[in-house]
N, C-alpha and C. Protein backbone atom coordinates (compact mmCIF):
# COMPACT_ATOMS: atom_id res chain seq x y z
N UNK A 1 -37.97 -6.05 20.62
CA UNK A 1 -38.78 -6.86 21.51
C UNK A 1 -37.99 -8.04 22.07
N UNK A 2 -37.41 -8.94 21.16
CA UNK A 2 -36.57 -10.13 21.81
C UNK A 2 -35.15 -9.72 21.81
N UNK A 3 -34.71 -10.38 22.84
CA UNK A 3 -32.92 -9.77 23.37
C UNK A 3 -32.21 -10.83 22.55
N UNK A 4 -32.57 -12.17 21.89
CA UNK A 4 -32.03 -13.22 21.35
C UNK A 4 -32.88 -14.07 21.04
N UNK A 5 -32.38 -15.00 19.81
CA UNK A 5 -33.36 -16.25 19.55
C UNK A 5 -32.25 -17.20 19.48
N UNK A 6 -32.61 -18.68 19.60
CA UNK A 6 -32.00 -19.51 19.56
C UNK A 6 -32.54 -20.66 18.79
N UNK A 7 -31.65 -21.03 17.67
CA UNK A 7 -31.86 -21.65 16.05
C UNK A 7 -31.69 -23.15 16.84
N UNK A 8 -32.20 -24.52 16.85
CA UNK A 8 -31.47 -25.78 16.48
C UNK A 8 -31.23 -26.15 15.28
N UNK A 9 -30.32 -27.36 15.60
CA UNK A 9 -29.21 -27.85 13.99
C UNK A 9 -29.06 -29.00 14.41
N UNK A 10 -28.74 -30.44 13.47
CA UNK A 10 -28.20 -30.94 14.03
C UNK A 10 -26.99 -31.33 14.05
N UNK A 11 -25.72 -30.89 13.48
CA UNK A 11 -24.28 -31.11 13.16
C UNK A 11 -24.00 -29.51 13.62
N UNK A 12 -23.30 -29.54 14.50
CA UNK A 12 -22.96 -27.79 14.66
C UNK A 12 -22.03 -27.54 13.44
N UNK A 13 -20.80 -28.44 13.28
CA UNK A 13 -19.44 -28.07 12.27
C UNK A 13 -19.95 -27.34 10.86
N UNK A 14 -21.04 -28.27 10.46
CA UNK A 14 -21.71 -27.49 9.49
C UNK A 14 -22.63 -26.46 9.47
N UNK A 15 -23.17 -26.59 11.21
CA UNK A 15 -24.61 -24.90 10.63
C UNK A 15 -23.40 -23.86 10.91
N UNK A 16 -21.91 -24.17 11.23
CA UNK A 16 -21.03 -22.49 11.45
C UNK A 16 -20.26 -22.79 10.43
N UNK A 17 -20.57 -23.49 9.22
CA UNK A 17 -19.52 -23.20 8.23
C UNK A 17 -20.70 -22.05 7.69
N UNK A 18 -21.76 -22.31 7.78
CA UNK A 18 -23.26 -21.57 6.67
C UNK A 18 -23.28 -20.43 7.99
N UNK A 19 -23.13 -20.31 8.83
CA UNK A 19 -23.89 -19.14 9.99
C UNK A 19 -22.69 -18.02 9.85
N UNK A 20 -21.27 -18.88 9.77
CA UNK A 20 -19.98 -17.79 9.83
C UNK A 20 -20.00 -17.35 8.28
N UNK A 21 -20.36 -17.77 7.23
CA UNK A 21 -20.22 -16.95 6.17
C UNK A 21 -21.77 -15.70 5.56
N UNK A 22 -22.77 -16.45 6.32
CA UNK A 22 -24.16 -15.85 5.96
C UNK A 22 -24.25 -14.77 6.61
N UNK A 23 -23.97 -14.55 8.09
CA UNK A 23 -24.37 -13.45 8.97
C UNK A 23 -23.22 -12.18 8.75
N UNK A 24 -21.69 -12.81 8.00
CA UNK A 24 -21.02 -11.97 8.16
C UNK A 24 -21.19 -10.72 7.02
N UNK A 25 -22.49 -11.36 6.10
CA UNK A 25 -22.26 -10.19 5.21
C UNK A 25 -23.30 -9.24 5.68
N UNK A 26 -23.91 -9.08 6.76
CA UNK A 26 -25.44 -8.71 7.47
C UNK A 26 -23.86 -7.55 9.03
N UNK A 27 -22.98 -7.86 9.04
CA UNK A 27 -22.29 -7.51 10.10
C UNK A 27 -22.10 -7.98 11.11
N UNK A 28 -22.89 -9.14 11.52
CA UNK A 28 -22.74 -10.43 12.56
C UNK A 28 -21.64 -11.52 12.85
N UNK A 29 -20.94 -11.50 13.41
CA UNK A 29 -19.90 -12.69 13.68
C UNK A 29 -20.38 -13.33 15.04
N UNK A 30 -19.27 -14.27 14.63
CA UNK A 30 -19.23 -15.50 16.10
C UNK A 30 -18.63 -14.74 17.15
N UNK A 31 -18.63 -14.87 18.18
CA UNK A 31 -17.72 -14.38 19.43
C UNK A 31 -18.23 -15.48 20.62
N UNK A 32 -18.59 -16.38 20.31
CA UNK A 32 -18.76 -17.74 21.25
C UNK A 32 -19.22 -18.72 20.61
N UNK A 33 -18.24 -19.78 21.25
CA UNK A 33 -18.43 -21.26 20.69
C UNK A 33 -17.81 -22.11 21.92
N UNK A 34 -18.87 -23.18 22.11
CA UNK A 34 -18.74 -23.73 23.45
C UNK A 34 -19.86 -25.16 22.94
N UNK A 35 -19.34 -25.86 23.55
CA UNK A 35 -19.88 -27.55 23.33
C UNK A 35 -20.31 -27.85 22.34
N UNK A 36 -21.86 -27.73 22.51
CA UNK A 36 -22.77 -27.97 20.92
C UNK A 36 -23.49 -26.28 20.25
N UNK A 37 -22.80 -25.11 20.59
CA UNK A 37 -23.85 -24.31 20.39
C UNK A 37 -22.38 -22.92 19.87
N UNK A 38 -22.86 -21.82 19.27
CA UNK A 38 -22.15 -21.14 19.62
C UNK A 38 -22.90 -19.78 19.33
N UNK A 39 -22.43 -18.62 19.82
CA UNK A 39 -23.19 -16.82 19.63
C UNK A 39 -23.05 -16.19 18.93
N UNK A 40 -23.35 -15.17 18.21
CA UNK A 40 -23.43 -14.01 16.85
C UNK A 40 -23.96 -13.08 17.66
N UNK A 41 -23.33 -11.77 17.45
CA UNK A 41 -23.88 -10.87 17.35
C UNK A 41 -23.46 -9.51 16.61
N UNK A 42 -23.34 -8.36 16.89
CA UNK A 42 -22.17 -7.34 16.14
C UNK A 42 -21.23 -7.04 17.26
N UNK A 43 -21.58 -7.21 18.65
CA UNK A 43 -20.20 -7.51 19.42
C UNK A 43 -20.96 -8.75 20.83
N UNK A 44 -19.45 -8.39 20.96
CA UNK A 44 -18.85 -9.81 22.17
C UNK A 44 -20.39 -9.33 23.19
N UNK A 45 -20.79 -8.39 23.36
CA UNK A 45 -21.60 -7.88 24.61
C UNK A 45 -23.01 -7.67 24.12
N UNK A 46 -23.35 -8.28 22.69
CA UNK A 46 -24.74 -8.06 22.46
C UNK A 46 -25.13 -9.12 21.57
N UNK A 47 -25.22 -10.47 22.34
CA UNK A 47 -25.28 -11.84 21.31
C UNK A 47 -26.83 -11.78 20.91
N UNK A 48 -27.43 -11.87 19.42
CA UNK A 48 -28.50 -11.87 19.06
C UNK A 48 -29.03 -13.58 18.47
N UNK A 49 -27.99 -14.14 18.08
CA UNK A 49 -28.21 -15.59 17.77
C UNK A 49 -27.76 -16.69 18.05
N UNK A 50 -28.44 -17.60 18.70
CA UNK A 50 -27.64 -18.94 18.97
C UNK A 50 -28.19 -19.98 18.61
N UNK A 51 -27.00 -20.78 18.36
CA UNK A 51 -27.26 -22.11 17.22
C UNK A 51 -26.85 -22.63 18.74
N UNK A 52 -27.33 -24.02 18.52
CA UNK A 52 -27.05 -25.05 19.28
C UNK A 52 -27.95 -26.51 19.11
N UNK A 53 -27.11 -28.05 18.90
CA UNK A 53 -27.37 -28.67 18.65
C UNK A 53 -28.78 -29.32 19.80
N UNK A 54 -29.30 -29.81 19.58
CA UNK A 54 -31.05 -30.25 20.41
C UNK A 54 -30.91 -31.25 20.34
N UNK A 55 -31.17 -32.27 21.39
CA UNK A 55 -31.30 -33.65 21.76
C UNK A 55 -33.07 -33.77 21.97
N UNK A 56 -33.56 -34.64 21.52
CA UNK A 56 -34.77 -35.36 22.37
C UNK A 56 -34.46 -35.88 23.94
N UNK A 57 -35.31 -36.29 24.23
CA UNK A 57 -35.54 -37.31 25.67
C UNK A 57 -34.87 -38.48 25.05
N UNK A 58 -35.00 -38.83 24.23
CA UNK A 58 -34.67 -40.27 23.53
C UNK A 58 -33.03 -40.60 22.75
N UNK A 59 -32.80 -38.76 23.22
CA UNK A 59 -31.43 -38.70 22.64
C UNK A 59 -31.08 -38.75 20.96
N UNK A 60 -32.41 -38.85 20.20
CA UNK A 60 -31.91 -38.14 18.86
C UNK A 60 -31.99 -36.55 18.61
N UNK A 61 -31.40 -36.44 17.46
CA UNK A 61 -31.29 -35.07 16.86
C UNK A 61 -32.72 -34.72 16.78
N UNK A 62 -32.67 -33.06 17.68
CA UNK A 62 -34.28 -32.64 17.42
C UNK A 62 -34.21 -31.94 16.09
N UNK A 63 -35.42 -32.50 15.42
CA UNK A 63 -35.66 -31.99 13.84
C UNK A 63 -36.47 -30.14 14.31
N UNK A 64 -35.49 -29.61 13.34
CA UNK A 64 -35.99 -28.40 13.49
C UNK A 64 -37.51 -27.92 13.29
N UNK A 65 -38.05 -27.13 13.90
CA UNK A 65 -39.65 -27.23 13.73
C UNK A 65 -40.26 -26.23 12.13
N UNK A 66 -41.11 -26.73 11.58
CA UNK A 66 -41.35 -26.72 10.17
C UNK A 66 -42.12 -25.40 10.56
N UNK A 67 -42.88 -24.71 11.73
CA UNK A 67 -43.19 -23.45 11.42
C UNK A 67 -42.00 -22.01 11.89
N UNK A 68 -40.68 -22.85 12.37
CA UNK A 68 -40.01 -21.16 12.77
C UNK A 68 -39.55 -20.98 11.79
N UNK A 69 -39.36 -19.46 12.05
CA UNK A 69 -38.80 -18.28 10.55
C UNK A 69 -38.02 -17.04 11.62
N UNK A 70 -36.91 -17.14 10.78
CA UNK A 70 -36.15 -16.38 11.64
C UNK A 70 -35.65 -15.39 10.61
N UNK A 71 -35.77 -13.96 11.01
CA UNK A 71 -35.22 -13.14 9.93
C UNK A 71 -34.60 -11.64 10.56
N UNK A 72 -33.38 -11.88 9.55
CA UNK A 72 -32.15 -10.82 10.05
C UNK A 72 -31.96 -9.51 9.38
N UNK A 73 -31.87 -8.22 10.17
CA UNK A 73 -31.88 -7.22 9.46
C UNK A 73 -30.57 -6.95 8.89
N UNK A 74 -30.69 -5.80 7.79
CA UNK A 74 -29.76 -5.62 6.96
C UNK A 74 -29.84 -4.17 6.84
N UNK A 75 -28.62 -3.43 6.57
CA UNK A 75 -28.80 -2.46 6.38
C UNK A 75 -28.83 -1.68 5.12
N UNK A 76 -28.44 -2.58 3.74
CA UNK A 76 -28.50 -2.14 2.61
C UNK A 76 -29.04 -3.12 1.70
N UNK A 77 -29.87 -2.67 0.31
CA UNK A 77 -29.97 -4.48 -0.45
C UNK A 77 -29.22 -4.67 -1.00
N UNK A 78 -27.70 -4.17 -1.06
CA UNK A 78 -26.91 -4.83 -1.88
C UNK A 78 -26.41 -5.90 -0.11
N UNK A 79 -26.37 -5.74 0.74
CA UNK A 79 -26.00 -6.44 1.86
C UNK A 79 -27.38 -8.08 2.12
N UNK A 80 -28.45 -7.83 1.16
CA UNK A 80 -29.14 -9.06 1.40
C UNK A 80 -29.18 -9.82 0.41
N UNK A 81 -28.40 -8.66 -0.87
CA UNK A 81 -28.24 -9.57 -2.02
C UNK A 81 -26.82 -10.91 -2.12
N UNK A 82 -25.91 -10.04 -0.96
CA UNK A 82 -25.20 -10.71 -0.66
C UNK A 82 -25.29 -11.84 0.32
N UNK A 83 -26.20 -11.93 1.13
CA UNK A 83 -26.34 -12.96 2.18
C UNK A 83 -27.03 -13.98 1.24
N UNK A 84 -27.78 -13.58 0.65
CA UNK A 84 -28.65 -14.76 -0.48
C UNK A 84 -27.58 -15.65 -0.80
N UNK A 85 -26.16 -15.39 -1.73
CA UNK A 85 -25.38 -15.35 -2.80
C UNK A 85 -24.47 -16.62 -1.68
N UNK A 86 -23.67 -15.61 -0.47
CA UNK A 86 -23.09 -16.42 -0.18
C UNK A 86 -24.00 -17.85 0.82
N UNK A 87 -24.71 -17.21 1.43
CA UNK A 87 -25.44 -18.64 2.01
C UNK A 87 -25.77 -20.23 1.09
N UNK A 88 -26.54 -19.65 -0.72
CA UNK A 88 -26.32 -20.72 -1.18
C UNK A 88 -24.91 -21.22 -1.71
N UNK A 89 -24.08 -20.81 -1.39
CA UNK A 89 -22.59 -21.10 -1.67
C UNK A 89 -21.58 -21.88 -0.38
N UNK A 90 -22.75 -22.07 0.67
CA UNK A 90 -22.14 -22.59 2.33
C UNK A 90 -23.33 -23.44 2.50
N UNK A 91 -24.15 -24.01 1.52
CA UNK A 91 -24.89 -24.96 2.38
C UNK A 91 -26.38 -24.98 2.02
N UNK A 92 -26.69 -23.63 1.95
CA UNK A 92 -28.20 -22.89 2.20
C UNK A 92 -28.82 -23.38 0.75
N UNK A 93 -29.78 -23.44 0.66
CA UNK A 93 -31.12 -23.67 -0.19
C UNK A 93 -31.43 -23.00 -0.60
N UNK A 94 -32.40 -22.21 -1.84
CA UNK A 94 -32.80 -20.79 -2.15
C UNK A 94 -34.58 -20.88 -1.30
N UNK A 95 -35.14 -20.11 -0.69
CA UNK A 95 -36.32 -20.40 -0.67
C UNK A 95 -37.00 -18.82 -1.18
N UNK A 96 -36.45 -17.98 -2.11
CA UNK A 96 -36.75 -16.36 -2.07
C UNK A 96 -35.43 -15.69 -2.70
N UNK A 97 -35.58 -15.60 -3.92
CA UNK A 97 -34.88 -14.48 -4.52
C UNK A 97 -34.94 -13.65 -3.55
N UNK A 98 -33.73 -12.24 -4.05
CA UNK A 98 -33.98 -10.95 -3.24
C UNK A 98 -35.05 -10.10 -4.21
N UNK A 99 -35.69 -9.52 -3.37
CA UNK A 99 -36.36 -8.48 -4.35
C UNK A 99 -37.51 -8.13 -3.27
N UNK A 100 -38.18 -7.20 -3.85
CA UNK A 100 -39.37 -6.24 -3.00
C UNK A 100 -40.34 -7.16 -2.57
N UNK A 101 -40.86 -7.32 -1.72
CA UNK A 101 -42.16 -7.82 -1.03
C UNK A 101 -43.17 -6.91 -0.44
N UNK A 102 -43.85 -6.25 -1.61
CA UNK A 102 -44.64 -5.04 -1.12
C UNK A 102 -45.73 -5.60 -0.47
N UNK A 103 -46.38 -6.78 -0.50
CA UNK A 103 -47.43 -7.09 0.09
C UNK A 103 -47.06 -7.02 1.35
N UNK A 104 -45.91 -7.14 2.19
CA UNK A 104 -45.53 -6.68 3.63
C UNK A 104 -45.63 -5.45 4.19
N UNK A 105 -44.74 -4.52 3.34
CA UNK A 105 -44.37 -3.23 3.76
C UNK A 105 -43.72 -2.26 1.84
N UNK A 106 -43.54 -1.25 1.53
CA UNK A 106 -43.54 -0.62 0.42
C UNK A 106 -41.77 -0.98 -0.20
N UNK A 107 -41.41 -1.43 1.34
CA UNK A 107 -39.69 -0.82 1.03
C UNK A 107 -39.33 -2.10 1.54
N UNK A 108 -39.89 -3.36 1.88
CA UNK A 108 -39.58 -4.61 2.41
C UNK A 108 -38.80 -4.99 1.34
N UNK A 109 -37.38 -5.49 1.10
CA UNK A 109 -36.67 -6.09 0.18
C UNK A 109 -36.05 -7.06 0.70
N UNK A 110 -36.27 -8.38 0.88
CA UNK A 110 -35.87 -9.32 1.41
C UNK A 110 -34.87 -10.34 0.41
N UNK A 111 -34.84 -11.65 0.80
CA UNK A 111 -34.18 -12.88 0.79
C UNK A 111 -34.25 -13.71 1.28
N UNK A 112 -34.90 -15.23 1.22
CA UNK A 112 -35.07 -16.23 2.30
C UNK A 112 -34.23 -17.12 1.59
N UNK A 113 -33.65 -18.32 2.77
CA UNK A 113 -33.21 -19.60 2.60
C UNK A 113 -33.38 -20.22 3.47
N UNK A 114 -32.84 -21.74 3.07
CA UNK A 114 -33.00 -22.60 4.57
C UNK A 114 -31.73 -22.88 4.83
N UNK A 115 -31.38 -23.22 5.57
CA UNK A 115 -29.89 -23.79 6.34
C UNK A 115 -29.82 -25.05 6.32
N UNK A 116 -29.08 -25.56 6.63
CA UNK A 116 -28.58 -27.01 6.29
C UNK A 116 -29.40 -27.55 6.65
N UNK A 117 -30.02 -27.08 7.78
CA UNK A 117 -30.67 -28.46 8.59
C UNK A 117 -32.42 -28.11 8.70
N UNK A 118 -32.45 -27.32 7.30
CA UNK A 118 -33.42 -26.63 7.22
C UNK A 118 -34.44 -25.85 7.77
N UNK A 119 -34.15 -24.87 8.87
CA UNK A 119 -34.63 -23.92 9.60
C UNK A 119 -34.13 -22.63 8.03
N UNK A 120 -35.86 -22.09 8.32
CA UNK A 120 -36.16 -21.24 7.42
C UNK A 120 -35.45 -19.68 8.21
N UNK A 121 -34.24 -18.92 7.17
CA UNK A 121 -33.62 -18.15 7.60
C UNK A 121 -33.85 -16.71 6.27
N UNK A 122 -34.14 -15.54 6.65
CA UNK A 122 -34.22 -14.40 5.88
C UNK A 122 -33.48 -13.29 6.35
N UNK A 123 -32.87 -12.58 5.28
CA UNK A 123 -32.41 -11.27 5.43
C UNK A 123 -33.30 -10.42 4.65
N UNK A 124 -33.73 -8.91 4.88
CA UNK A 124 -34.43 -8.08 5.18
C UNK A 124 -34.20 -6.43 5.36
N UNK A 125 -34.31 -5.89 4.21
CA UNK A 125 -33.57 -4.15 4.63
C UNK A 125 -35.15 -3.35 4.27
N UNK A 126 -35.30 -2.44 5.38
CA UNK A 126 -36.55 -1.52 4.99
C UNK A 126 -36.06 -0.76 4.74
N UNK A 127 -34.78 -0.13 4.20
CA UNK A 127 -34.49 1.00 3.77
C UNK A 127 -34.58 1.54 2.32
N UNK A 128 -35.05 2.18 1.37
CA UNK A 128 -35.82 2.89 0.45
C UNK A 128 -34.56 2.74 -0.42
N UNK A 129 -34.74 2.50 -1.95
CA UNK A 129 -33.61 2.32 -2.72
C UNK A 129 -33.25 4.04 -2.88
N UNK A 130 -32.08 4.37 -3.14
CA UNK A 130 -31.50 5.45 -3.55
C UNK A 130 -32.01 5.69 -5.08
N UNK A 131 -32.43 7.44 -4.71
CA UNK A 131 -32.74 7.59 -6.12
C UNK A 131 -31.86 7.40 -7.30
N UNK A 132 -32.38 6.95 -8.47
CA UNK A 132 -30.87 7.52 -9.30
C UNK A 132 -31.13 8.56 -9.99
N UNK A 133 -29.63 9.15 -10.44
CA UNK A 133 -29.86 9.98 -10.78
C UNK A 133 -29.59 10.36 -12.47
N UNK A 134 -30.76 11.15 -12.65
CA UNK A 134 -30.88 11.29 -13.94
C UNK A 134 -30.27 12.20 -15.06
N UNK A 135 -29.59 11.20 -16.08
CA UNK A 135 -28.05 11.85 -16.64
C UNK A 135 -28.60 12.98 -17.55
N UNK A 136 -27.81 14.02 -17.52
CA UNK A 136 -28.25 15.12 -17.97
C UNK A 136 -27.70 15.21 -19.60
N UNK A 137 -28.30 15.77 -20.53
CA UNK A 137 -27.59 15.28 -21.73
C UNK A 137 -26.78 16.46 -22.05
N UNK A 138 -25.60 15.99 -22.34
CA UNK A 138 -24.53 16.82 -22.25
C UNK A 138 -24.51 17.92 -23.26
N UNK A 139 -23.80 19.11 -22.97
CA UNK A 139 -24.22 20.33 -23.98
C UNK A 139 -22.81 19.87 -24.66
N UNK A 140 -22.82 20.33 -25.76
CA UNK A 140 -21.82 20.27 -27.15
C UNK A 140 -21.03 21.59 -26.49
N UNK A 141 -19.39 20.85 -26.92
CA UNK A 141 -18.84 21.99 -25.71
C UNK A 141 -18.12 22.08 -27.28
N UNK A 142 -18.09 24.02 -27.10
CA UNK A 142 -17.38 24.45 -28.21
C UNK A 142 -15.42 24.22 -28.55
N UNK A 143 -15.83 24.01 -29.60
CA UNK A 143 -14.76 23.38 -30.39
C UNK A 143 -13.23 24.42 -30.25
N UNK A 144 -12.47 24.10 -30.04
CA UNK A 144 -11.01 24.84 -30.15
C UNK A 144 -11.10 25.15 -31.72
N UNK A 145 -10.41 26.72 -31.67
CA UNK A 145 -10.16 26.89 -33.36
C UNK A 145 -9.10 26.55 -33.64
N UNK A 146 -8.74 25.31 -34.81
CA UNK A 146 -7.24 24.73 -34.86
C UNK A 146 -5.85 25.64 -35.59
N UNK A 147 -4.86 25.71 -34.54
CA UNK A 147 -3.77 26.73 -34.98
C UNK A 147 -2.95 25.75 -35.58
N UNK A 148 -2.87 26.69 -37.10
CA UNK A 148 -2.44 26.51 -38.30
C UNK A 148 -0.85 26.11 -37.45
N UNK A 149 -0.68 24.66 -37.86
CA UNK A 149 1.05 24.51 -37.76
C UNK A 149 1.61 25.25 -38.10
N UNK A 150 2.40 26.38 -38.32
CA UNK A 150 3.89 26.78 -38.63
C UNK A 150 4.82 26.00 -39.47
N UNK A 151 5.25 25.79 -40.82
CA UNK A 151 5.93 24.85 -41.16
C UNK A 151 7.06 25.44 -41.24
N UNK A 152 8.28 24.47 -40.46
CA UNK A 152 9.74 25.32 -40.21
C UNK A 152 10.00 25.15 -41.83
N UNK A 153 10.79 25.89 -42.23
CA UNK A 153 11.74 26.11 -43.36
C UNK A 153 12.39 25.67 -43.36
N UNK A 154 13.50 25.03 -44.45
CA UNK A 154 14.83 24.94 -44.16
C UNK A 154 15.99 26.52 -44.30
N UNK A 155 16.88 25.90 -43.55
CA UNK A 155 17.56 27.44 -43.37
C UNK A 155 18.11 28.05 -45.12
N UNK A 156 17.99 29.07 -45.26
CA UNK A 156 18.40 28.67 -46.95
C UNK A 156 19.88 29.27 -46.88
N UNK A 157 20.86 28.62 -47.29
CA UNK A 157 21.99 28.30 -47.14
C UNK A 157 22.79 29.28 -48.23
N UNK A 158 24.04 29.94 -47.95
CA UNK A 158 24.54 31.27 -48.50
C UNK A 158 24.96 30.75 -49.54
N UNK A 159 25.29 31.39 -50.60
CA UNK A 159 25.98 31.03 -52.32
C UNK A 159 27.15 30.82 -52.22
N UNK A 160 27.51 29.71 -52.55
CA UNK A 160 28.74 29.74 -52.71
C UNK A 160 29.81 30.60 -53.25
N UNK A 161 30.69 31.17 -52.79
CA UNK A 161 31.30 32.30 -53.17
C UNK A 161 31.86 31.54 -54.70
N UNK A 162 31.16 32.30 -56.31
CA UNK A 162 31.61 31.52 -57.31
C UNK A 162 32.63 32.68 -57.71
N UNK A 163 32.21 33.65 -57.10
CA UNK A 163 33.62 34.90 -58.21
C UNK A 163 34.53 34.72 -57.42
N UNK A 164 34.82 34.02 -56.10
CA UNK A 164 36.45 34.17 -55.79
C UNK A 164 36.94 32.84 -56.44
N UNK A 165 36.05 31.77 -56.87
CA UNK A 165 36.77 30.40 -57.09
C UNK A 165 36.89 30.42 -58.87
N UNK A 166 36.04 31.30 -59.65
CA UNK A 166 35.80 31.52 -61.05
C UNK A 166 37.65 32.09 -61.19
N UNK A 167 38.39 32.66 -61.19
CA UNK A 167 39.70 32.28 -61.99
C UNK A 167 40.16 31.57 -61.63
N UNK A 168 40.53 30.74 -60.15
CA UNK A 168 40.44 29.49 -60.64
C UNK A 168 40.31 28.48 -61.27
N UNK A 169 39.15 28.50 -61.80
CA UNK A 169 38.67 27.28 -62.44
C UNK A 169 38.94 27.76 -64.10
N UNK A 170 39.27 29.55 -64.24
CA UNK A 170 39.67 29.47 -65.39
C UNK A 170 40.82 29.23 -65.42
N UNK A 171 41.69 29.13 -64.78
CA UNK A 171 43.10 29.38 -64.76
C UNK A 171 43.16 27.62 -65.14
N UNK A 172 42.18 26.64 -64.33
CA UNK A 172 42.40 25.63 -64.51
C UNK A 172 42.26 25.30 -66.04
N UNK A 173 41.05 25.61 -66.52
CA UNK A 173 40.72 25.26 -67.96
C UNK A 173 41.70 25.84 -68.87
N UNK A 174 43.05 26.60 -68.53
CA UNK A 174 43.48 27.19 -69.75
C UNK A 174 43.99 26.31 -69.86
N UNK A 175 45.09 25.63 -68.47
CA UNK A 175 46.21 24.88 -68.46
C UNK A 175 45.80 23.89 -69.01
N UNK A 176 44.22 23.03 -69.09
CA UNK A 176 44.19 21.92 -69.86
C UNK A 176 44.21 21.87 -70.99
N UNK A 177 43.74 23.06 -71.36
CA UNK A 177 43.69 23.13 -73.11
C UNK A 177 44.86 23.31 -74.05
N UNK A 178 45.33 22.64 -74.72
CA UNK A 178 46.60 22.45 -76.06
C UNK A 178 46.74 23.42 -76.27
N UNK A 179 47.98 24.07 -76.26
CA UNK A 179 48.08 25.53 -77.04
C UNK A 179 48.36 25.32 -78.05
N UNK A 180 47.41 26.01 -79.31
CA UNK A 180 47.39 26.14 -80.49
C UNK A 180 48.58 26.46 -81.16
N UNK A 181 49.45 25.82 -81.99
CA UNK A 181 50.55 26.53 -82.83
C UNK A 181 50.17 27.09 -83.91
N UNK A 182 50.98 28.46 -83.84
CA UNK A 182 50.98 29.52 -85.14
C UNK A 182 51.68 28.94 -85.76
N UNK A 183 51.90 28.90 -87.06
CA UNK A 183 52.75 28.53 -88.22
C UNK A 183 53.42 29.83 -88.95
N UNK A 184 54.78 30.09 -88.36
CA UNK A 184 55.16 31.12 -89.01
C UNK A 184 56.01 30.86 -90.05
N UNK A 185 56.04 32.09 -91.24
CA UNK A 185 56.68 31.79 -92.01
C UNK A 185 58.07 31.84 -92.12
N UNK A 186 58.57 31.08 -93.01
CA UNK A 186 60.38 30.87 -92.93
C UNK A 186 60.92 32.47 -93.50
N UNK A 187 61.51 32.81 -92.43
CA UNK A 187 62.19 34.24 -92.76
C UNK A 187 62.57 33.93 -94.67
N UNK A 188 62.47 34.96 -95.23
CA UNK A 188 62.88 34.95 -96.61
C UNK A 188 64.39 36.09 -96.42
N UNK A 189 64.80 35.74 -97.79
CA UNK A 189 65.77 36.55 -98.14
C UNK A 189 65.43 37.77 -98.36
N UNK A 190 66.04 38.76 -97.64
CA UNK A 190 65.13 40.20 -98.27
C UNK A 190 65.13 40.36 -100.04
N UNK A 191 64.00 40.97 -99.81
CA UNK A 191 63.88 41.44 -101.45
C UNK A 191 64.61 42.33 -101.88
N UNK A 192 64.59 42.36 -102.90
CA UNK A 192 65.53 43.22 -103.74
C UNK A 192 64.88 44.53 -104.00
N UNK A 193 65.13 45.27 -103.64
CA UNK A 193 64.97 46.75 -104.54
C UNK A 193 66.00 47.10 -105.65
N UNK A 194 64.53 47.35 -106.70
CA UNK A 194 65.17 47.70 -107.64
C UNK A 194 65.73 49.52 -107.80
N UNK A 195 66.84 49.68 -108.72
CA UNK A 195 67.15 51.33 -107.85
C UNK A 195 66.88 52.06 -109.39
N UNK A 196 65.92 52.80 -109.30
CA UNK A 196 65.91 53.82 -110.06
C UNK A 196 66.87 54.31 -110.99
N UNK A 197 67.75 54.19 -110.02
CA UNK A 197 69.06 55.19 -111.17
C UNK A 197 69.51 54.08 -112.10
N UNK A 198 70.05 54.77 -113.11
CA UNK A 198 70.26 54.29 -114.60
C UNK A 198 71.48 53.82 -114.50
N UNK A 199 72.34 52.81 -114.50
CA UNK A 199 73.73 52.96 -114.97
C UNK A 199 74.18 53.33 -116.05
N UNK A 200 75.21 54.06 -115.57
CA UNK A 200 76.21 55.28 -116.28
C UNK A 200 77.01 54.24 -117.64
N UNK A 201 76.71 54.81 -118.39
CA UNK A 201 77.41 54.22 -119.71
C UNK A 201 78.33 54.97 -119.37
């Protein structure tokens, strides 16, 4: 229905420190700034908001009027949970958690604040939360049958060859051992035979 609305403030420096961080999480930026006022929209060729500072006749700051409400669409609620978050972090006031406002509409999930100069400002997504989805309880997944390690051996190692080194080692043991002396007897004088025959008278 409306091609644009136009917000007053009265310090511009401050309603675009709160307008350049609030609108940008909604997809809105600046693309004009000129004297006391400057434009938002999602491009250069389709401005939806303008701030601009208001004079009286008398030349003070016009106080923003206590019944406008201005409210910006969104396309997701994590995108109005974010405009909430950063707006009171640039300036903004809380006037409205985010959360459902069914007394409007079923799927109305909003966010209000005020702006510096307190013009009442809301973000707004009618789009239906995503179902979630419901975790399925997992089936018991069958077990691997565990393969028996293999235990390597050690290599079993050949015999030492003992019958080629065994005379050896006897040959060694003779040479250590003392050779025993025989005790022979002292040659004797041969014996005498006695002679049978008679001497001859």
């Amino acid at each position: 229905m409306l091609a644009h609305v136009s917000i007053g403030v009265r310090q511009l420096d401050r309603a675009l420190r709160f307008y350049d961080a609030a609108l940008a999480t909604l997809g809105y930026q600046r693309h004009y700034t000129f004297g006391e006022g400057a434009g938002y929209g999602p491009d250069r060729h389709n401005i939806q908001l303008w701030i601009n500072v208001y004079h009286r006749q008398d030349q003070r700051p016009h106080a923003p009027s206590s019944g406008a409400h201005y409210a910006f669409s969104a396309d997701t609620r994590l995108a109005v949970d974010a405009f909430h978050s950063v707006a009171l972090r640039n300036g903004g006031r809380d006037n409205g958690k985010p959360g459902l406002r069914t007394q409007y509409a079923p799927n109305y999930y909003a966010a209000f604040v005020f702006d510096p100069d307190g013009n009442h400002v809301e973000a707004v997504c009618f789009v239906a939360a995503a179902p979630q989805a419901v975790a399925k309880p997992e089936q018991a997944k069958p077990q691997p049958v565990p393969v028996k390690k293999q235990i390597a051996k050690a290599p079993i190692k050949a015999p030492a060859k003992s019958a080629a080194k065994a005379p050896a080692k006897a040959k060694a043991k003779a040479k250590s051992k003392p050779k025993s002396k025989v005790k022979s007897k002292p040659a004797g004088k041969p014996a005498k035979t006695k002679s049978k025959s008679k001497k001859r008278k």
